[in-house]
Protein backbone atom coordinates (compact mmCIF):
# COMPACT_ATOMS: atom_id res chain seq x y z
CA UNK A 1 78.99 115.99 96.00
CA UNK A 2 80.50 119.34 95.68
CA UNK A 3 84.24 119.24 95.59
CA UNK A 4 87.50 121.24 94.97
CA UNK A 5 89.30 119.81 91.94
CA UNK A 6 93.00 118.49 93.03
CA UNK A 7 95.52 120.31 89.83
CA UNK A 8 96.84 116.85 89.21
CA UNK A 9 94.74 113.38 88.92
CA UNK A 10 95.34 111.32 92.06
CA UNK A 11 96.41 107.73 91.80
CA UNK A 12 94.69 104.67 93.75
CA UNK A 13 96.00 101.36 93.17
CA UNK A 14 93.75 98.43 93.41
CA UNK A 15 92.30 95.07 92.43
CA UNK A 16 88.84 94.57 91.07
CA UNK A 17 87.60 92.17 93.32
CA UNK A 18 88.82 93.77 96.86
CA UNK A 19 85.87 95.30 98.94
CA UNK A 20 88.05 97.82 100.62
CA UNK A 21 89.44 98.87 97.20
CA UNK A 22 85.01 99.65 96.17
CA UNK A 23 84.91 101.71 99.02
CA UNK A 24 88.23 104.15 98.33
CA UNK A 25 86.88 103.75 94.50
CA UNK A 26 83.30 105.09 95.18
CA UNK A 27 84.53 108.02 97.82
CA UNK A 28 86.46 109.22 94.36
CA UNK A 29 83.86 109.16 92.12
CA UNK A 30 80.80 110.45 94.45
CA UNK A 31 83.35 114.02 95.48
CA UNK A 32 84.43 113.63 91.14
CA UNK A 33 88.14 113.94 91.91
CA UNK A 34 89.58 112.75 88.77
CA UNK A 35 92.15 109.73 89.54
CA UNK A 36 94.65 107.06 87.43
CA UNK A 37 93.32 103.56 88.40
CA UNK A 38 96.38 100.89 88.90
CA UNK A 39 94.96 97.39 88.56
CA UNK A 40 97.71 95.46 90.90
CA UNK A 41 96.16 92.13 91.08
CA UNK A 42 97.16 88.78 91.36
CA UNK A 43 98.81 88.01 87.46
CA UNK A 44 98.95 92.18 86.71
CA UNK A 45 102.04 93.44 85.08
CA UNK A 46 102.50 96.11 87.70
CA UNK A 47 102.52 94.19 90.79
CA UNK A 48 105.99 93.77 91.19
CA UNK A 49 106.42 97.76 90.74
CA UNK A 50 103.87 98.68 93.25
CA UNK A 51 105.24 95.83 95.87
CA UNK A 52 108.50 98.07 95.43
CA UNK A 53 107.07 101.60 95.64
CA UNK A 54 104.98 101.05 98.11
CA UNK A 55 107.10 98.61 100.13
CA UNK A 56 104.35 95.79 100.58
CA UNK A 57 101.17 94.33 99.01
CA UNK A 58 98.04 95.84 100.39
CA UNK A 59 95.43 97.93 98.84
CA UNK A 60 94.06 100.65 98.69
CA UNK A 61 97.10 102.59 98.24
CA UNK A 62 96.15 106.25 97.44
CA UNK A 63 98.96 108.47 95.95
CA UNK A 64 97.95 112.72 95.88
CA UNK A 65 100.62 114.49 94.30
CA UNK A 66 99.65 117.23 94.94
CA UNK A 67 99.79 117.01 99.17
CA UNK A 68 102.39 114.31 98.72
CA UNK A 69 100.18 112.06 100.86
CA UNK A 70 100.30 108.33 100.73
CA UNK A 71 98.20 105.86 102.14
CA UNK A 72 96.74 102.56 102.66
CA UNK A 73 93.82 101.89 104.55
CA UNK A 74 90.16 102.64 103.00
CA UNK A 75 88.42 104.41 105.98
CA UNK A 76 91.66 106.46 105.88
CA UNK A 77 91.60 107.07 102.40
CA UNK A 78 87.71 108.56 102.45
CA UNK A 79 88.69 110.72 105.70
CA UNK A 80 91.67 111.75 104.00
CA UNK A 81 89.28 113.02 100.53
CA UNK A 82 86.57 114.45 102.46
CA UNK A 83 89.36 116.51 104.80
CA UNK A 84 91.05 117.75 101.46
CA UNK A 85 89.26 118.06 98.75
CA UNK A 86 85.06 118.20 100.02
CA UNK A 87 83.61 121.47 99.95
């Protein structure tokens, strides 16, 4: 789908194997808004730095630098695209 492009890549943190995570993943990729992917799973290296930036353990968590939005919450996350950056 058409899209504006955000200036800076937006960041989603995630595990593989979390459904909700697939659907925040896929909103992404079908408007192309180029994003860093954060792997926080169970044994991942950057767990323990996302538990303390984001203040707990859930995912989704979608960072936009460029609105300063963060979020959790996958229906929230694909409102929150298609509201900002869907043409």
């Amino acid at each position: 789908r058409a899209s504006r492009p955000p200036e800076q890549p937006l960041e989603l943190y995630s595990f593989e194997a979390s459904p909700f995570c697939r659907i925040a993943r896929e909103a992404l990729c079908t408007l192309e808004i180029p994003y860093v992917l954060h792997n926080v799973g169970k044994g991942s290296a950057n767990r323990a730095a996302f538990r303390e930036r984001s203040g707990r353990m859930q995912v989704p968590w979608l960072v936009d630098p460029n609105t300063g939005v963060e979020m959790f919450e996958s229906a929230d996350i694909v409102t929150y695209l298609e509201e900002t950056y869907a043409a």
